[in-house]
Protein backbone atom coordinates (compact mmCIF):
# COMPACT_ATOMS: atom_id res chain seq x y z
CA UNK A 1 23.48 8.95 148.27
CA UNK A 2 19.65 7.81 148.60
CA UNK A 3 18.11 5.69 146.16
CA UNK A 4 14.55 6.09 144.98
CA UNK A 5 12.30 8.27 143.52
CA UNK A 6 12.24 11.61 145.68
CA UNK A 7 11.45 14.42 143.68
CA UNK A 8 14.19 16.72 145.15
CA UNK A 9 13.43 19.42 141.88
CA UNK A 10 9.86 19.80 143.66
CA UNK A 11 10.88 20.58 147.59
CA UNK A 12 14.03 22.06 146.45
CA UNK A 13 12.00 24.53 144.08
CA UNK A 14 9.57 25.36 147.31
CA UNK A 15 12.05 25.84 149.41
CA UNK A 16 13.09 28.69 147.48
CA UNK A 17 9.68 29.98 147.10
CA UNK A 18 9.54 29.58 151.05
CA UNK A 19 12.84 31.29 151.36
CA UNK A 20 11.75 34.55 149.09
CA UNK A 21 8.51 34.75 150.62
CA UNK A 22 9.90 35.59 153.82
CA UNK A 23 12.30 37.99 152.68
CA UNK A 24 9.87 41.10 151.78
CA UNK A 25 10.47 42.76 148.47
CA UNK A 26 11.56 46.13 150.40
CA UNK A 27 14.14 43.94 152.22
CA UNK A 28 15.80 42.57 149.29
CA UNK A 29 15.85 46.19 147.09
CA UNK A 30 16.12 48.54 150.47
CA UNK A 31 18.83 51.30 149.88
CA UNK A 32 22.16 50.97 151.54
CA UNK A 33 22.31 52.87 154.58
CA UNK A 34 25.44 55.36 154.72
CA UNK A 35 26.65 57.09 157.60
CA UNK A 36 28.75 59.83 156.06
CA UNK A 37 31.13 61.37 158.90
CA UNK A 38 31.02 65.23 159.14
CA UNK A 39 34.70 66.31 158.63
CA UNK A 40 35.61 69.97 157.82
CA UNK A 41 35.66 71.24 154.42
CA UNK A 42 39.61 71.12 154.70
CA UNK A 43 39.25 67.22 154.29
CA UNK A 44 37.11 67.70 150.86
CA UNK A 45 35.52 70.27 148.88
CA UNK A 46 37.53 72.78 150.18
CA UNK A 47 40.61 70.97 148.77
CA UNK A 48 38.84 72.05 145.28
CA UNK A 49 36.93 75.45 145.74
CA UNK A 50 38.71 77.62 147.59
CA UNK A 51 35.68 79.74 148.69
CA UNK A 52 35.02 77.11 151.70
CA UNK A 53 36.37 78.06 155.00
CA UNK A 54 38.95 74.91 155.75
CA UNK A 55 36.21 74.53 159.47
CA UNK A 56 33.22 74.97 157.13
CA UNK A 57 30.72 72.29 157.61
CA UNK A 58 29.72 71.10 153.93
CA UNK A 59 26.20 70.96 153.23
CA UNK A 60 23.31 70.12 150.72
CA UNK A 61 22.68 73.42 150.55
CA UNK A 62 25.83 75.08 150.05
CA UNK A 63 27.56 71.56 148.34
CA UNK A 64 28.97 73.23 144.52
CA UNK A 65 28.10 71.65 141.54
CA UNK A 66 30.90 70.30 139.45
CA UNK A 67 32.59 73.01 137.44
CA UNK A 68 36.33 71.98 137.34
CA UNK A 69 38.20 71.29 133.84
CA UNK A 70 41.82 70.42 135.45
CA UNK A 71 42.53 66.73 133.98
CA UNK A 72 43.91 65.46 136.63
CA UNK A 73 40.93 66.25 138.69
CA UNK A 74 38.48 65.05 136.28
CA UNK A 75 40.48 61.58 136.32
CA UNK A 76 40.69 61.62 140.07
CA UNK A 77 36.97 62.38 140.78
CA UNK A 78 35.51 59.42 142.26
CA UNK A 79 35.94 60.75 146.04
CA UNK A 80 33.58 64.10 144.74
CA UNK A 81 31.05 62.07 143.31
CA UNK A 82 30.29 59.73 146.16
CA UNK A 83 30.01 62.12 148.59
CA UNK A 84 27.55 64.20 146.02
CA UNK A 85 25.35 60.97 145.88
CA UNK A 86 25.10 60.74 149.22
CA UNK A 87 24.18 64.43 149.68
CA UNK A 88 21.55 63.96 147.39
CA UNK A 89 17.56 63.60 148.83
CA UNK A 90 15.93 62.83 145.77
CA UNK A 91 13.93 59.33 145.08
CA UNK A 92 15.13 56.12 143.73
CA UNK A 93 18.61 55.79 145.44
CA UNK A 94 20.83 52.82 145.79
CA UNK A 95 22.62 54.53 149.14
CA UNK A 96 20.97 57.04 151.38
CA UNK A 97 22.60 58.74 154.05
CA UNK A 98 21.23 58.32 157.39
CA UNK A 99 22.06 60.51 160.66
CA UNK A 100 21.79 57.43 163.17
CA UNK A 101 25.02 55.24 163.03
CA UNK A 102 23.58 52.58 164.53
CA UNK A 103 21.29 52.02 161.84
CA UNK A 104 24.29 52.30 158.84
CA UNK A 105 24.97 48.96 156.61
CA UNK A 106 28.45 51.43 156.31
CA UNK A 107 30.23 54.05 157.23
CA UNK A 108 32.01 56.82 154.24
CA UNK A 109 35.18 58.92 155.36
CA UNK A 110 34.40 61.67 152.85
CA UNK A 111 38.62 62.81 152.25
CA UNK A 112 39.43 63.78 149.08
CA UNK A 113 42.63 61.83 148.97
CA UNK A 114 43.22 62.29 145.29
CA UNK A 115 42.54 65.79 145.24
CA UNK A 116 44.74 66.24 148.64
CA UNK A 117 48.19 64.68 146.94
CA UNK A 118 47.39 66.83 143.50
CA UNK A 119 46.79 70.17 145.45
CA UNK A 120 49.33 69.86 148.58
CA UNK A 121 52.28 67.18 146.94
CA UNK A 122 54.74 69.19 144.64
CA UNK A 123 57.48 66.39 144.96
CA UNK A 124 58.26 62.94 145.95
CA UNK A 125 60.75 63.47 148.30
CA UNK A 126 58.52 66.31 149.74
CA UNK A 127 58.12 65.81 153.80
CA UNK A 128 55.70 67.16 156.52
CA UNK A 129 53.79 68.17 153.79
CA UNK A 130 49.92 69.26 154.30
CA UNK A 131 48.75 66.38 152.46
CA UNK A 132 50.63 64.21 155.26
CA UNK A 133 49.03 66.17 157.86
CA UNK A 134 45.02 65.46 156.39
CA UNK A 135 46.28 62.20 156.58
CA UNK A 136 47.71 61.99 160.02
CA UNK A 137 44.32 63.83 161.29
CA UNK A 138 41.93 60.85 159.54
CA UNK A 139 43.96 57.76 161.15
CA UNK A 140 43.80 59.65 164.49
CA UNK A 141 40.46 60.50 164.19
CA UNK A 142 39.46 57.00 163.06
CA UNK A 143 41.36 55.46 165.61
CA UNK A 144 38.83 57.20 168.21
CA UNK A 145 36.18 56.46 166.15
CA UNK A 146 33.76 53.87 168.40
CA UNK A 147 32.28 52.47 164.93
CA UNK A 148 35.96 51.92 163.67
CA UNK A 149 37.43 49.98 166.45
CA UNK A 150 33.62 48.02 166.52
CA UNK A 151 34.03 46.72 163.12
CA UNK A 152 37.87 47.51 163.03
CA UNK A 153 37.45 49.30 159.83
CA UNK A 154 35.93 46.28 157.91
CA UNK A 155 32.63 48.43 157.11
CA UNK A 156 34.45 51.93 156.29
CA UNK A 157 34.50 53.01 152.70
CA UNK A 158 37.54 55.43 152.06
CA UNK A 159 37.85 56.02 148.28
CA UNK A 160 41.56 55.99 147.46
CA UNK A 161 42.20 56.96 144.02
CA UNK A 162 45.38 58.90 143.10
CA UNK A 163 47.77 56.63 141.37
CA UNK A 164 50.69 57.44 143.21
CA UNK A 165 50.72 53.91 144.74
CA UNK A 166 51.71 52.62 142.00
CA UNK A 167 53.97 54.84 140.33
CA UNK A 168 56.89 52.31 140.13
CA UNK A 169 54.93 49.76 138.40
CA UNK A 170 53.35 51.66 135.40
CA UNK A 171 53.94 51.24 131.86
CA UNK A 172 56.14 48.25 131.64
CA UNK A 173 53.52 46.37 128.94
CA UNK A 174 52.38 49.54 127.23
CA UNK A 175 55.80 50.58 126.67
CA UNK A 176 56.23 47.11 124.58
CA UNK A 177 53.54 47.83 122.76
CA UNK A 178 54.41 50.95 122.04
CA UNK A 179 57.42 49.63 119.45
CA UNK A 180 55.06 46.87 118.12
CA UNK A 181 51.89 48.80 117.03
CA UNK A 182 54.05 51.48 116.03
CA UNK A 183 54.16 52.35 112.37
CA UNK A 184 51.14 49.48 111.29
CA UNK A 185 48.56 50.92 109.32
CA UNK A 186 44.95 51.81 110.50
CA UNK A 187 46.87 51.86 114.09
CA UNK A 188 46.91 55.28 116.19
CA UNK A 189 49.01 54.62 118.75
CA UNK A 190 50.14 58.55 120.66
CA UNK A 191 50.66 59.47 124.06
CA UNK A 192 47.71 62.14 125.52
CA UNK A 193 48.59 64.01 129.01
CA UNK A 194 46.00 65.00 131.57
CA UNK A 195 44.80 68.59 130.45
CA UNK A 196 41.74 69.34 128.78
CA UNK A 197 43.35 69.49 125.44
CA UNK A 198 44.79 65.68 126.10
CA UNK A 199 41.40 64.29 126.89
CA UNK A 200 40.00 66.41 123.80
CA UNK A 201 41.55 64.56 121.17
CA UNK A 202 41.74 61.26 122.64
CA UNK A 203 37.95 61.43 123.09
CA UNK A 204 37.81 62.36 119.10
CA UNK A 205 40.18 59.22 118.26
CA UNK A 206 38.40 56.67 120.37
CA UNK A 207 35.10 58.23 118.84
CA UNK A 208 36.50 57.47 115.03
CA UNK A 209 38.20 54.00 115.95
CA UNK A 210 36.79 50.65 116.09
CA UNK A 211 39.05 49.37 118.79
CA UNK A 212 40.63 51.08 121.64
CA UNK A 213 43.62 49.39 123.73
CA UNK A 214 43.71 49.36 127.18
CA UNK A 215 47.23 47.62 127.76
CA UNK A 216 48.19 46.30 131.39
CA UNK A 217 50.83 47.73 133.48
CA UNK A 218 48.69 50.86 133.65
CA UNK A 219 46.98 52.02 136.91
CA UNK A 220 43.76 50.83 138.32
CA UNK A 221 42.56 54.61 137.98
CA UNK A 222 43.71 54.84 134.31
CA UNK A 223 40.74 56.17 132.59
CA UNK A 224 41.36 55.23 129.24
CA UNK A 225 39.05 51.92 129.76
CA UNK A 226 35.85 54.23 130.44
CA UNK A 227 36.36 56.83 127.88
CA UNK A 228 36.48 54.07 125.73
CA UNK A 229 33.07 52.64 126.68
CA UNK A 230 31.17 55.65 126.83
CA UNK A 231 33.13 56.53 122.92
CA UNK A 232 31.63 53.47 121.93
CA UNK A 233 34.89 52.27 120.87
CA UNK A 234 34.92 48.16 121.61
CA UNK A 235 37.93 47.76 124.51
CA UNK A 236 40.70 45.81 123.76
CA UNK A 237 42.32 44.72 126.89
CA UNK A 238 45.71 43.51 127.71
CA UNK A 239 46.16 41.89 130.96
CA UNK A 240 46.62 38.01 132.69
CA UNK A 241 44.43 39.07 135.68
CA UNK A 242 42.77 42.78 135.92
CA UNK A 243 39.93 42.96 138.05
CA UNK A 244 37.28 45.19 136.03
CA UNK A 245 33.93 47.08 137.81
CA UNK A 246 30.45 45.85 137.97
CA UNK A 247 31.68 42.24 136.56
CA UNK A 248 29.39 41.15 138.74
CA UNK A 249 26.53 42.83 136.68
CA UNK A 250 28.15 42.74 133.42
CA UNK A 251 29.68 40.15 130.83
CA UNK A 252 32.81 42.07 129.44
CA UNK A 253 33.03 39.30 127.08
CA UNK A 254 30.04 40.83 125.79
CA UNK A 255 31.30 44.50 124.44
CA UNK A 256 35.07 43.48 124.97
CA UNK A 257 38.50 41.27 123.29
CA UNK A 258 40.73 39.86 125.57
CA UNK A 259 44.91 39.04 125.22
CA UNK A 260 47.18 37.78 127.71
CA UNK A 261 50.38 39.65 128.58
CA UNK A 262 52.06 37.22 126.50
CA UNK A 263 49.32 37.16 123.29
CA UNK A 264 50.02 41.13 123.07
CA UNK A 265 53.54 40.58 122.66
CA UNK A 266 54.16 38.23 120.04
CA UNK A 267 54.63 41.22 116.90
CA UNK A 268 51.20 40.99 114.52
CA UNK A 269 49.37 39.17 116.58
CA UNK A 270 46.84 41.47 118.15
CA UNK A 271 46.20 43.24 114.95
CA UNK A 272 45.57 39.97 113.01
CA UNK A 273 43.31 39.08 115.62
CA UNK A 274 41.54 42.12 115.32
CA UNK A 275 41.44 42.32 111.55
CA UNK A 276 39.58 38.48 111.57
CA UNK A 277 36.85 39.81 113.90
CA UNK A 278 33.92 40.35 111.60
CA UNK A 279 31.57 43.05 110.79
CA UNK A 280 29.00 41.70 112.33
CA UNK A 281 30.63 40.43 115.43
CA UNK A 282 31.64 44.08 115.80
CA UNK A 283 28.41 45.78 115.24
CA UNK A 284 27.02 43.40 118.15
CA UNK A 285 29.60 44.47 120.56
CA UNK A 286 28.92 48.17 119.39
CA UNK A 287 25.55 48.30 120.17
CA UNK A 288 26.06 46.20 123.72
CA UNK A 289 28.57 49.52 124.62
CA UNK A 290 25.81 52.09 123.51
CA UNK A 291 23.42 50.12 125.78
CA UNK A 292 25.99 49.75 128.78
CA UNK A 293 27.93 53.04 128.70
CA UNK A 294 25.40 55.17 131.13
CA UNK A 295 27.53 52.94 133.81
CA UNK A 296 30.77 54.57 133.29
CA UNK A 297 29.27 58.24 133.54
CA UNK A 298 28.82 60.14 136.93
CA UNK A 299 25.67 62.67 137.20
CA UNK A 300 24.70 64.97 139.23
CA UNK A 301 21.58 64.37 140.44
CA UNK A 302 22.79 60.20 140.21
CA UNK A 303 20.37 59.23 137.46
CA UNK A 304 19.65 54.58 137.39
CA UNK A 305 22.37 52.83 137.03
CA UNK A 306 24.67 55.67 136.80
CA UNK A 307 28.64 54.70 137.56
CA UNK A 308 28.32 56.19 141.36
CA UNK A 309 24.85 54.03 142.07
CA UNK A 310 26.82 51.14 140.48
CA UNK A 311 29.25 51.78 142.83
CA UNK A 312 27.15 51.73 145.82
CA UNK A 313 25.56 48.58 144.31
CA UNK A 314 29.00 46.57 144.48
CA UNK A 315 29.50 48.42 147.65
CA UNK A 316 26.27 46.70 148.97
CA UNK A 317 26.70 43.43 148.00
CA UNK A 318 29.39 43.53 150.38
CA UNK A 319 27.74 44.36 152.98
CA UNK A 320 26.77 40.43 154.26
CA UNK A 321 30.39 39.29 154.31
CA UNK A 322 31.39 42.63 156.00
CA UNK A 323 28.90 41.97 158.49
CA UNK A 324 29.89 37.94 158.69
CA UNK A 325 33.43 38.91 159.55
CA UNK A 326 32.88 41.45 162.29
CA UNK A 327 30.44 39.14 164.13
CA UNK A 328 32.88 36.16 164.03
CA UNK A 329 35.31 38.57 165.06
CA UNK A 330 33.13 38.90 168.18
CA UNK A 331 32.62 35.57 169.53
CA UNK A 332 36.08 34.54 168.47
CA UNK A 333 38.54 33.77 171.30
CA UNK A 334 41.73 33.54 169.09
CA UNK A 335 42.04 35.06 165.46
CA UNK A 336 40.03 34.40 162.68
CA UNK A 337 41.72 32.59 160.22
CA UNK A 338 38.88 33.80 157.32
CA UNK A 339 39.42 37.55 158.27
């Protein structure tokens, strides 16, 4: 340490000045630059409207508008939006698409995985199924792929959805809960299924209820969370470590109540808990959801701020540590130990 009286607050401050002076505005707020491979329709919106040719090359032009009501699809949709965004050339965009690969922050593998397993997957112990086959077809075309084996995949975005994954895993907390909310009053507690009608009237309860519960053990793509935001209906969640989106951008503690694994399952004590929030508190939170909940909605064209240009937001802000990693990973003689 230095004794004496230099005013660090003063050069520190215009160093930072110094520092965002020579980073132009455009620089700082530029779009992310997305290099969107051309596969055949087979690999995406052909998996969903039958009317493509599986060679067809998918277009702006002839791209379809979404139309489909199958629940599962709805959940699952995260791989259609994307690659809508991206097809896209109207103004104000977080990503763009760009026709140079060179010039891409990162590359998008536009496969409708969770589409693929609904449509082509009619058991578990199915085999050589075509599903397998899309999948087969990416990794070898990947492999070839000269951007792929430059960056060995660390700037590829492949949305992966379908909860499959994690099948074995699911339920294990909310089947607990189950027995202890079960029968207390003001507490709806029912299992919905993934049709139309099952979104229908858990929409309508989540609309009329102060609190909805999103217990662990679910899967990261359970929607329940987001319909619960954009209802308006503050989120209880029930988890010791769930990572949540945009928590970069937004407080959760802000529109949100929190329990541990072990909290939730001590009988009465979640409802209590909720009973001594008060009306106030509660109004606060409500309004923070009305103000956030355009971040948990997709649209077509992507409107500010929507959930897919949130997505390519947290998307971009990896891009420096992507691009960190793959040149270490070029001057390095022996692994690297951060990769």
């Amino acid at each position: 340490m230095l004794a004496g009286t230099l005013d660090y607050k003063s050069h520190l401050a215009s160093f930072l000045q110094l520092r965002d002076a020579a980073l132009p505005c455009s620089e700082r707020s530029s779009p992310l630059r997305v290099y969107m491979y051309d596969l055949p329709a087979r690999f995406n919106i052909g998996l969903m409207d039958p009317e493509f040719g599986a060679n067809e090359t998918v277009t702006a032009a002839n791209f379809p508008a979404w139309r489909w009501k199958h629940g599962l699809w709805r959940q699952h949709s995260v791989e259609y939006w994307m690659m809508a965004s991206l097809m896209y050339e109207g103004d104000d965009r977080v990503a763009v698409r760009v026709s140079d690969p060179v010039s891409a922050d990162v590359f998008v593998v536009p496969f409708f995985s969770s589409a693929s397993f609904d449509l082509h997957v009619k058991s578990m112990r199915a085999v050589n199924t075509v599903d397998e086959k899309l999948q087969v077809e990416i990794v070898n075309f990947l492999r070839v792929s000269e951007y792929w084996k430059r960056s060995g995949g660390r700037d590829h975005v492949i949305p992966v959805h379908h909860p499959n994954a994690f099948r074995h895993h699911r339920g294990k907390i909310r089947g607990k809960l189950h027995k202890i909310l079960s029968g207390i009053e003001d507490v709806v507690y029912d299992e919905a299924h993934a049709s139309q009608e099952g979104f229908k009237a858990s929409t309508e309860q989540m609309r009329s209820s102060k609190f909805c519960l999103h217990p662990a053990g679910d899967t990261p793509s359970s929607c329940r969370l987001f319909d619960a935001i954009v209802s308006h209906c503050v989120p209880v969640i029930v988890s010791n470590k769930i990572e949540l989106p945009y928590e970069s951008e937004l407080d959760y503690n802000e529109f949100s109540i929190f329990f541990s694994d072990d909290e939730a399952l001590i009988p009465g004590y979640v409802v209590s808990k909720l009973r001594e929030i008060s009306k106030e508190k509660w109004t606060t939170m409500w309004f923070k959801l009305k103000t956030i909940a355009h971040h948990f909605k997709f649209e077509y064209p992507p409107k500010k701020d929507d959930a897919v240009n949130m997505i390519w937001k947290q998307v971009r802000q990896k891009v420096p540590a992507i691009k960190l990693s793959v040149h270490r990973s070029r001057r390095l003689k022996i692994p690297d130990r951060w990769r």
